[in-house]
N, C-alpha and C. Protein backbone atom coordinates (compact mmCIF):
# COMPACT_ATOMS: atom_id res chain seq x y z
N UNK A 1 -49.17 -38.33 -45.49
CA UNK A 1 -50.03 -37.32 -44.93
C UNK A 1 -49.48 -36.83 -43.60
N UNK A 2 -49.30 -35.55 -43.17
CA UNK A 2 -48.82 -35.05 -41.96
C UNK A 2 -50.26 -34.71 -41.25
N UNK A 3 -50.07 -35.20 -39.79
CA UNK A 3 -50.91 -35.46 -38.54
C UNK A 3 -50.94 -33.75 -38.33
N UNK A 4 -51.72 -33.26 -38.10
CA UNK A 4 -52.36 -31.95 -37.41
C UNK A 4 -52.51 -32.15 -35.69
N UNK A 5 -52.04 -30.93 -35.40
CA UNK A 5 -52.35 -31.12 -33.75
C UNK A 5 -51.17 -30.20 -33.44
N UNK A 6 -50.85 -29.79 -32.34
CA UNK A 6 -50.43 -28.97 -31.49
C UNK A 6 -48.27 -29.93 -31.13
N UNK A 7 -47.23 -29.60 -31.03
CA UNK A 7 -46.31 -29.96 -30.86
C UNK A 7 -46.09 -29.66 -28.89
N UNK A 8 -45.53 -30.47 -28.84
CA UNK A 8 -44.85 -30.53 -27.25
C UNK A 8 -44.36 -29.52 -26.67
N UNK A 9 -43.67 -28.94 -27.62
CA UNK A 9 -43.08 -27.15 -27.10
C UNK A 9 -44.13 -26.44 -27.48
N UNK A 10 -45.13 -26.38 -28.14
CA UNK A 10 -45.96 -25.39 -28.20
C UNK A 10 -47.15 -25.79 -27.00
N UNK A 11 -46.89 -27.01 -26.20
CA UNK A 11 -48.35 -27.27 -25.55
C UNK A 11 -47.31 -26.99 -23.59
N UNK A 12 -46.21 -27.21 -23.90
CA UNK A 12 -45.20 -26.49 -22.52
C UNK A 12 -45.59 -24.82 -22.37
N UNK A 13 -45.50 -24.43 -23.58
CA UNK A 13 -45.16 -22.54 -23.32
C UNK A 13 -46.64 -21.92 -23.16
N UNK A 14 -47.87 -22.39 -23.59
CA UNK A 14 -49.01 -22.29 -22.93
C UNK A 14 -49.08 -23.13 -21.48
N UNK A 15 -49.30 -23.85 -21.33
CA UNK A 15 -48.62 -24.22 -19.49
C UNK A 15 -48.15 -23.45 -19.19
N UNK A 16 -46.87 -23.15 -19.45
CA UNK A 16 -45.91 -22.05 -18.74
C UNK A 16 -47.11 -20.76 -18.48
N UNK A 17 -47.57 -19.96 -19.15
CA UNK A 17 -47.74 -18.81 -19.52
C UNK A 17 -49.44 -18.95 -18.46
N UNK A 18 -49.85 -19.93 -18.33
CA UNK A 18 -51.10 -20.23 -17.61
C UNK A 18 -50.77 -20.17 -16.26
N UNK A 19 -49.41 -20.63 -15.63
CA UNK A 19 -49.13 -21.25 -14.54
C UNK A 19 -48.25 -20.20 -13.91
N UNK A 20 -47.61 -18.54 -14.70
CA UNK A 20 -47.94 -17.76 -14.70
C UNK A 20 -48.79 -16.61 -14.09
N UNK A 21 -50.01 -16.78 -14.85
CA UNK A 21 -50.89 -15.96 -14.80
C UNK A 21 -51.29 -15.96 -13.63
N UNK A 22 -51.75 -17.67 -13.65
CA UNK A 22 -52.14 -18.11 -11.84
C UNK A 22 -51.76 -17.58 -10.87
N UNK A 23 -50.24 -17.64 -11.04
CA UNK A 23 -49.61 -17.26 -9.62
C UNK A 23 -49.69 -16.09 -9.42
N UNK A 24 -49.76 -14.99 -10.48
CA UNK A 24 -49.44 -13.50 -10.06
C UNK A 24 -51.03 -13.10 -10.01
N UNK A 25 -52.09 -14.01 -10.39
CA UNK A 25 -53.70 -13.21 -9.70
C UNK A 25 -54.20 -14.11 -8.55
N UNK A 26 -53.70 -15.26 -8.33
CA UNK A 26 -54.27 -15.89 -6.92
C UNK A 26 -54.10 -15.15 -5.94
N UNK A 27 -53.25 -14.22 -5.19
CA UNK A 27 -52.81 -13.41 -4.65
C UNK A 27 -53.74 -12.35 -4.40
N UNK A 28 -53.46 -11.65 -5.91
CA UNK A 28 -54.37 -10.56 -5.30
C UNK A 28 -55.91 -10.82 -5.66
N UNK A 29 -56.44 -11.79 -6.08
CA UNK A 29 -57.84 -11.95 -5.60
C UNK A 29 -57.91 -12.69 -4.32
N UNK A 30 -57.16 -13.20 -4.25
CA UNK A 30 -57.50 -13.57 -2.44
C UNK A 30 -57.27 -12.89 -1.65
N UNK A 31 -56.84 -11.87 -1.36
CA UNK A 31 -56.71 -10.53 -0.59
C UNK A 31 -57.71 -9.38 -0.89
N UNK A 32 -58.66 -9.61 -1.92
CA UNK A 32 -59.23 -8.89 -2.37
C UNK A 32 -60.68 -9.09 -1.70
N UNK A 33 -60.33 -10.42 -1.43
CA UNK A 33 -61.91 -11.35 -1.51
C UNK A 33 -62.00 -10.87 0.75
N UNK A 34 -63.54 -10.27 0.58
CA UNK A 34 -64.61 -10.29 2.36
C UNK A 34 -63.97 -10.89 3.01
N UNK A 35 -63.98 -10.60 4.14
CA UNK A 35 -63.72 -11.71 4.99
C UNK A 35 -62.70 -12.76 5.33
N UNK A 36 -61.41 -12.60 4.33
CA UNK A 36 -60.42 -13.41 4.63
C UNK A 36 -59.59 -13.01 5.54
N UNK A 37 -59.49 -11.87 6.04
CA UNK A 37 -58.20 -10.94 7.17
C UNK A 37 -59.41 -11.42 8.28
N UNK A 38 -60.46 -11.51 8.42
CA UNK A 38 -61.43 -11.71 9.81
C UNK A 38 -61.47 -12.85 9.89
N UNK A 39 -60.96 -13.53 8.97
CA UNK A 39 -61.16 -15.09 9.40
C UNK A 39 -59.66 -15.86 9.66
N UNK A 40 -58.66 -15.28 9.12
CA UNK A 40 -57.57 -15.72 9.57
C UNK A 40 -57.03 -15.03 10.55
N UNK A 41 -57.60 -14.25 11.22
CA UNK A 41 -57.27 -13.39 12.39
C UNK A 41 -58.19 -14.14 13.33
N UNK A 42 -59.40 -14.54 13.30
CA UNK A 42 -60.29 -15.29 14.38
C UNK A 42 -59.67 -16.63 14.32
N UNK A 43 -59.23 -17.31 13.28
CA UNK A 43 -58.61 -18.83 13.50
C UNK A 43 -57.41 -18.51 14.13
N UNK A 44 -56.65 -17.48 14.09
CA UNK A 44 -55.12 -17.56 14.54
C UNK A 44 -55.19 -17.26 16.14
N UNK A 45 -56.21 -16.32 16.69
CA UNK A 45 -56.49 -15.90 18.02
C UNK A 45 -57.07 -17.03 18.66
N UNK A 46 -57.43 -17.63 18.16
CA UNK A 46 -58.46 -19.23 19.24
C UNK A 46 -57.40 -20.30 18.92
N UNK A 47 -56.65 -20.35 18.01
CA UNK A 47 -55.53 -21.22 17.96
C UNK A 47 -54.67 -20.58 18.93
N UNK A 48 -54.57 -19.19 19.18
CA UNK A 48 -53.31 -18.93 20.03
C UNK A 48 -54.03 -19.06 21.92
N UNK A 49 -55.12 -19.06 21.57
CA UNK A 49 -56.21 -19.33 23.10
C UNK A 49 -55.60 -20.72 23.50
N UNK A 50 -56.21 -21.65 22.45
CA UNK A 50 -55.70 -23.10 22.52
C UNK A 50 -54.53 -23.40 22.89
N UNK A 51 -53.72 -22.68 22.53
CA UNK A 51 -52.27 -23.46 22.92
C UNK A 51 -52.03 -23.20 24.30
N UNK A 52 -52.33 -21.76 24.43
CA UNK A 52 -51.88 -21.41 25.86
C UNK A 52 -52.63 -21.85 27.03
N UNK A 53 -53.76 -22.63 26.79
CA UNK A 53 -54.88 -23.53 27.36
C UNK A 53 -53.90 -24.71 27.56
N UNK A 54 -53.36 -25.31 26.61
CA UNK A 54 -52.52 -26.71 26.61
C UNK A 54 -51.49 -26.37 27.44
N UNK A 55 -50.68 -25.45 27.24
CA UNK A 55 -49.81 -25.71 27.42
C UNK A 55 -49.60 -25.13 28.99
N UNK A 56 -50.53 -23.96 29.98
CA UNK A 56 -50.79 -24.47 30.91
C UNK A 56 -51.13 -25.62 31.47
N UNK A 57 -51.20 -26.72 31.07
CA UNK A 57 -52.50 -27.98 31.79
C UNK A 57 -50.99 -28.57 31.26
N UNK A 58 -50.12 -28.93 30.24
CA UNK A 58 -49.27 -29.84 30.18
C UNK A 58 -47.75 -29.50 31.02
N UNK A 59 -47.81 -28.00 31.06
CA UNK A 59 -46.64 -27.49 32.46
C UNK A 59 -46.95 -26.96 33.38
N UNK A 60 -48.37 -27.97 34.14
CA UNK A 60 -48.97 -27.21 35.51
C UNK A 60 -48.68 -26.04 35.84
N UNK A 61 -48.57 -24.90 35.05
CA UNK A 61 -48.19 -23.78 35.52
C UNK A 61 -49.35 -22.86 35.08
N UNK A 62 -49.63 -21.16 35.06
CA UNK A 62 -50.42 -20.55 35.42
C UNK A 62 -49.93 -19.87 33.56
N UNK A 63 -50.19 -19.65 32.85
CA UNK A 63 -50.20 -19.12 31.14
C UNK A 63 -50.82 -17.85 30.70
N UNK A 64 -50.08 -16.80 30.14
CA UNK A 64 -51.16 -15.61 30.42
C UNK A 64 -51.34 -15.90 28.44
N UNK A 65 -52.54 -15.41 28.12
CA UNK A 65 -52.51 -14.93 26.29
C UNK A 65 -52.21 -13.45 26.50
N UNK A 66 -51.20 -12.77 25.57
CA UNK A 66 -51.78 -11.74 25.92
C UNK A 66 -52.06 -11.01 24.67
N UNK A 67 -52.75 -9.48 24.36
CA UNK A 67 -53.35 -9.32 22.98
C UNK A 67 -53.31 -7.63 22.99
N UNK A 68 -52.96 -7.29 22.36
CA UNK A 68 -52.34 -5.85 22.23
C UNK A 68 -53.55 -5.34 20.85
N UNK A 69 -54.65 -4.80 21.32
CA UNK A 69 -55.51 -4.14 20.17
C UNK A 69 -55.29 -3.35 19.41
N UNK A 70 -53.91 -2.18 19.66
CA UNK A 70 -53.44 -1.57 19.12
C UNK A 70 -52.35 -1.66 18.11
N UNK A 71 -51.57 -2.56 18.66
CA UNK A 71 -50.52 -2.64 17.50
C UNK A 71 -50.89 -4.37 17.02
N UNK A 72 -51.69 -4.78 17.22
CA UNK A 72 -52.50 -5.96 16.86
C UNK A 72 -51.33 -7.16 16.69
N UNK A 73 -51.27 -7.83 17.96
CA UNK A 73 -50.28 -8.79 17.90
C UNK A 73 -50.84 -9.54 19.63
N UNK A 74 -50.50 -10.92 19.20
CA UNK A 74 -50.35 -11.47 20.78
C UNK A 74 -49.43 -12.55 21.01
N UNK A 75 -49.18 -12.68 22.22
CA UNK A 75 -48.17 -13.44 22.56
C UNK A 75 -48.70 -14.80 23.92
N UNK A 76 -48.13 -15.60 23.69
CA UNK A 76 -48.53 -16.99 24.48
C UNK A 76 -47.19 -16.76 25.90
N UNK A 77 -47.76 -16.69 27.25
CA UNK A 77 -46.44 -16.86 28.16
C UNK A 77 -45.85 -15.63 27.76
N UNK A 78 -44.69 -15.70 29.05
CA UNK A 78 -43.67 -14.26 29.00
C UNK A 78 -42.94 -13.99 27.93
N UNK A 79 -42.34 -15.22 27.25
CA UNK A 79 -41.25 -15.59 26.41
C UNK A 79 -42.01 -15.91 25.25
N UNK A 80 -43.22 -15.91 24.94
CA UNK A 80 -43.95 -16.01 23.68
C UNK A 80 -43.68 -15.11 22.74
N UNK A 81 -43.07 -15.27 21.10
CA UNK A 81 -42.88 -13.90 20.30
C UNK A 81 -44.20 -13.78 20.06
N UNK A 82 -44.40 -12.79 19.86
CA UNK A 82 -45.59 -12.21 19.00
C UNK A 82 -45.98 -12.83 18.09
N UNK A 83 -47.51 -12.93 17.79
CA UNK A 83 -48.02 -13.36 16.65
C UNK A 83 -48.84 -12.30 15.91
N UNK A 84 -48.62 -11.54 14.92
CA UNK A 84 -49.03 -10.58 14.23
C UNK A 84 -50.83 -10.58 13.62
N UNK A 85 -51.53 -10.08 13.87
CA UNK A 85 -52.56 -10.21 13.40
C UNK A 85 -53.08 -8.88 11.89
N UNK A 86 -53.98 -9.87 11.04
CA UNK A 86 -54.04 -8.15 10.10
C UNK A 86 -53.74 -7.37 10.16
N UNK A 87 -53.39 -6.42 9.79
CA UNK A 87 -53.78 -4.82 10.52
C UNK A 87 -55.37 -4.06 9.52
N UNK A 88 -55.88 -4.86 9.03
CA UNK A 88 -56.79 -4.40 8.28
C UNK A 88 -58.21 -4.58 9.53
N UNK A 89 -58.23 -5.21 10.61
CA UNK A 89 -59.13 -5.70 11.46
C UNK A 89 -58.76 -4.60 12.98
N UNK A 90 -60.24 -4.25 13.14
CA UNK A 90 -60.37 -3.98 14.35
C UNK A 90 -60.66 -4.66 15.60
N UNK A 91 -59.77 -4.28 16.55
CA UNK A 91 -59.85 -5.15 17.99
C UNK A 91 -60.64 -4.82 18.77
N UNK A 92 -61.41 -5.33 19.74
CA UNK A 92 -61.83 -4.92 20.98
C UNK A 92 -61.70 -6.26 21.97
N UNK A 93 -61.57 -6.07 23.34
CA UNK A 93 -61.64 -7.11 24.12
C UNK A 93 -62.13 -6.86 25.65
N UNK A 94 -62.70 -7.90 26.53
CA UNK A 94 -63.46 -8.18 27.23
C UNK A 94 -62.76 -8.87 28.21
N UNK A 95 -62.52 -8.77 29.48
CA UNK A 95 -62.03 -9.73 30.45
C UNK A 95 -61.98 -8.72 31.72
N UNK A 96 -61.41 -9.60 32.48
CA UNK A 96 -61.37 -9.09 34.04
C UNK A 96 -60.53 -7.73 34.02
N UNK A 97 -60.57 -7.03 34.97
CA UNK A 97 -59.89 -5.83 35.72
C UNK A 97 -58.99 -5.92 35.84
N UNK A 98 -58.33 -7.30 36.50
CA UNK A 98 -57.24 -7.98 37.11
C UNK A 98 -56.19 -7.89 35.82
N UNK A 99 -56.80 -7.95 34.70
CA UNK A 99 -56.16 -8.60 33.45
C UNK A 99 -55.86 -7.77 32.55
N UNK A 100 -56.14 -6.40 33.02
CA UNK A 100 -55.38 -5.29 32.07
C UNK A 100 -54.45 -5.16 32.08
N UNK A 101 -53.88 -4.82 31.44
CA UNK A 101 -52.13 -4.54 31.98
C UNK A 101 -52.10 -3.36 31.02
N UNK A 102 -53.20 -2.28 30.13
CA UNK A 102 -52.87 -0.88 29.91
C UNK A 102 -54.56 -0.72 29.07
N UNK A 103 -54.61 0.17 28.32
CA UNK A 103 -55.95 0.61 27.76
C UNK A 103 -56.04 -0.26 26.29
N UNK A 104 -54.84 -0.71 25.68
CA UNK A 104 -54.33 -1.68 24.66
C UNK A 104 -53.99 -3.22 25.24
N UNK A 105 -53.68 -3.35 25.79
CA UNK A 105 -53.42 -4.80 26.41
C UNK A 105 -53.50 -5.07 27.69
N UNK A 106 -54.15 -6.73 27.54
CA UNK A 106 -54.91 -7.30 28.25
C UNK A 106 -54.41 -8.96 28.14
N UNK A 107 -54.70 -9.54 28.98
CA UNK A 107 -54.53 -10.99 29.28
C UNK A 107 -55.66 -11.81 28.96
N UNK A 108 -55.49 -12.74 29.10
CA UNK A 108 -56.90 -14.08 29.67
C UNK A 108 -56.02 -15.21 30.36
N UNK A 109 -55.68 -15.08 31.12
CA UNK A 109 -54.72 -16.65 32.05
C UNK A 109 -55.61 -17.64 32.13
N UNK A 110 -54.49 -18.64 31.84
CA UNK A 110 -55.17 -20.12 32.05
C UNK A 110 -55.06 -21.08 32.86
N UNK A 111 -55.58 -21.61 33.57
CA UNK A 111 -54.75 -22.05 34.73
C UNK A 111 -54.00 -23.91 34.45
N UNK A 112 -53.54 -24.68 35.67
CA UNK A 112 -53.31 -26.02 35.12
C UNK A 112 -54.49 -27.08 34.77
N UNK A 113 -55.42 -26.12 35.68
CA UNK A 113 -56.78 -27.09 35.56
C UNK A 113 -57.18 -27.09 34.13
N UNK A 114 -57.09 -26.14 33.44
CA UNK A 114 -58.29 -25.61 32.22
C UNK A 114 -58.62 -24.52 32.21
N UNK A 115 -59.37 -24.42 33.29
CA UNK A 115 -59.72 -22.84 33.63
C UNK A 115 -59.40 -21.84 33.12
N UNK A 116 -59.72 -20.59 32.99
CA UNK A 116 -59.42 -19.73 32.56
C UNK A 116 -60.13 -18.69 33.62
N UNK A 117 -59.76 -17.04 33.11
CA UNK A 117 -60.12 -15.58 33.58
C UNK A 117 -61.52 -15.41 32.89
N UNK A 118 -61.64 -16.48 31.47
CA UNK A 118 -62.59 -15.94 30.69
C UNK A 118 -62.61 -14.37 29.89
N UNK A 119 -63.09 -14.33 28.88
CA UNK A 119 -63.02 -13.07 27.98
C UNK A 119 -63.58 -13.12 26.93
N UNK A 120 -63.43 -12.21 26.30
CA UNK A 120 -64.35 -11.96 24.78
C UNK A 120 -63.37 -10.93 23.88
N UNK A 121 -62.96 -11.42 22.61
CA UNK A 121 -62.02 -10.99 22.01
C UNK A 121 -62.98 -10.26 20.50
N UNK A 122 -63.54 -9.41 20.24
CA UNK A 122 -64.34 -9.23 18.66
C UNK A 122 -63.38 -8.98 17.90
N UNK A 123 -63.63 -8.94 16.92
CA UNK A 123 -62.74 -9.03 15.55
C UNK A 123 -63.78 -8.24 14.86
N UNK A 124 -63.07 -6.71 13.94
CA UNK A 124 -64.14 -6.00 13.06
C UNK A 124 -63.47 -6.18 11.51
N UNK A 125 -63.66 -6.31 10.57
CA UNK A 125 -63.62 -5.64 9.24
C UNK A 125 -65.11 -5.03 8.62
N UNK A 126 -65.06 -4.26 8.11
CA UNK A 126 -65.82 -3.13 7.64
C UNK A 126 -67.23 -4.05 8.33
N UNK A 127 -68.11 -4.28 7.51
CA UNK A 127 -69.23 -4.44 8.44
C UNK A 127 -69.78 -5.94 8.16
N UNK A 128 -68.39 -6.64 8.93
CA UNK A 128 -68.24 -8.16 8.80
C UNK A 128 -67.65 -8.08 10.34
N UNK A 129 -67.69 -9.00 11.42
CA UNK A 129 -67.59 -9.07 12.53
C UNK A 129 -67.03 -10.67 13.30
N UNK A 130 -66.55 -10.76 13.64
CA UNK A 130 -66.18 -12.02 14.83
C UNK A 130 -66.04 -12.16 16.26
N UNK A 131 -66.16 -13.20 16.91
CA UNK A 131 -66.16 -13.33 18.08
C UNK A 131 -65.65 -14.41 18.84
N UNK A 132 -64.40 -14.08 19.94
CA UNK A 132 -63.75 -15.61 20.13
C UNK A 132 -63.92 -14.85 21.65
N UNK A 133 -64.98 -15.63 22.07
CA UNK A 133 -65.17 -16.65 23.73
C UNK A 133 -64.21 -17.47 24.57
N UNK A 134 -63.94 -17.18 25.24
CA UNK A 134 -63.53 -18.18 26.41
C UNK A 134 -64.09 -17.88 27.49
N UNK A 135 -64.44 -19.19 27.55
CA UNK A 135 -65.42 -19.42 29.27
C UNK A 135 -64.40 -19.91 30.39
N UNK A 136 -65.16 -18.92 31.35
CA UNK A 136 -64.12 -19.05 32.38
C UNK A 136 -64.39 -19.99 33.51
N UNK A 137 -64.88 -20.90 33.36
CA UNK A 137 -64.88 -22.14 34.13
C UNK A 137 -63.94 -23.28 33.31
N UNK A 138 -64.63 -23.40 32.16
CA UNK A 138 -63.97 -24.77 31.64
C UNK A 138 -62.96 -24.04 30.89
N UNK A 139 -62.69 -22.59 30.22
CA UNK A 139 -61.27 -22.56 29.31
C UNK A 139 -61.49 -22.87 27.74
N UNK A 140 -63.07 -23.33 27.80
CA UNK A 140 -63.68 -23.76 26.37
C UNK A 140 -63.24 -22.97 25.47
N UNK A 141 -62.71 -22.47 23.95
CA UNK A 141 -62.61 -21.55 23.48
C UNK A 141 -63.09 -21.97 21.94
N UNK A 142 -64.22 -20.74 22.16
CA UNK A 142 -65.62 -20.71 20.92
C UNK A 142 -65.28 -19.68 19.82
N UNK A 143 -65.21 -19.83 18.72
CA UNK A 143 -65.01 -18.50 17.34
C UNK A 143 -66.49 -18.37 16.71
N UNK A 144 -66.94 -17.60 16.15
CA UNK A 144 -67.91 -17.47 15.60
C UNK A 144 -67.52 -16.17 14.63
N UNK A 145 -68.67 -16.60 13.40
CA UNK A 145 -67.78 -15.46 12.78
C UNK A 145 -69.25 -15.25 11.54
């Protein structure tokens, strides 16, 4: 009597053809899907707050962030490359006078203490919104989203 059931190469080339499919729609439904450009743009901006928080306080020195709303990119320190943000997200930002450096870019310095200038960074996609805080006493840096 011959056993019924499915052979080894026929149970590979469905795998194959699944593993496939996966890869070429994970993509574009995750780019597709609310809220993912506002949220990896608010985690990447308070991660880039954070560092430049550290890394004033670990090279006693004075750290600017800085954040360009227009061509949507920021940079940690003088010598920081750019870190690219969406371009699907709208910028606006909040901080001192002192800390403009044009009508598109702006700072938040950190000092060795912690400290900071303090600011307010929003993040827009269509009518989904974020908000990354830094307080300018402690340097705290808050996302909300």
């Amino acid at each position: 009597m011959s056993a019924r059931g499915f052979t080894l190469l026929e149970l590979l080339v469905v795998l194959a053809i699944v593993m496939v499919v996966v890869g070429v729609a994970a993509p574009i439904l995750s780019s597709g899907l609310p809220g993912t450009d506002l949220r990896s743009g608010m985690l990447a901006i308070s991660s880039g707050l954070r560092e430049a928080q550290s890394q004033a306080m670990a090279e006693n020195k004075e750290i600017a962030f800085t954040l360009n709303v227009d061509e949507k990119w920021f940079a940690i320190g003088k010598k920081g490359r750019a870190e690219h943000i969406p371009e699907r997200l709208r910028l606006s930002f909040l901080t001192t006078r002192s800390e403009r450096l044009n009508r598109a870019t702006a700072n938040i310095r950190f000092y060795p203490d912690g400290s900071s200038t303090g600011g307010r960074i929003e993040l827009e996609s269509g009518d989904r919104n974020a908000v990354v805080t830094v307080d300018w006493l402690t340097g705290r840096v808050a996302a909300a989203d």
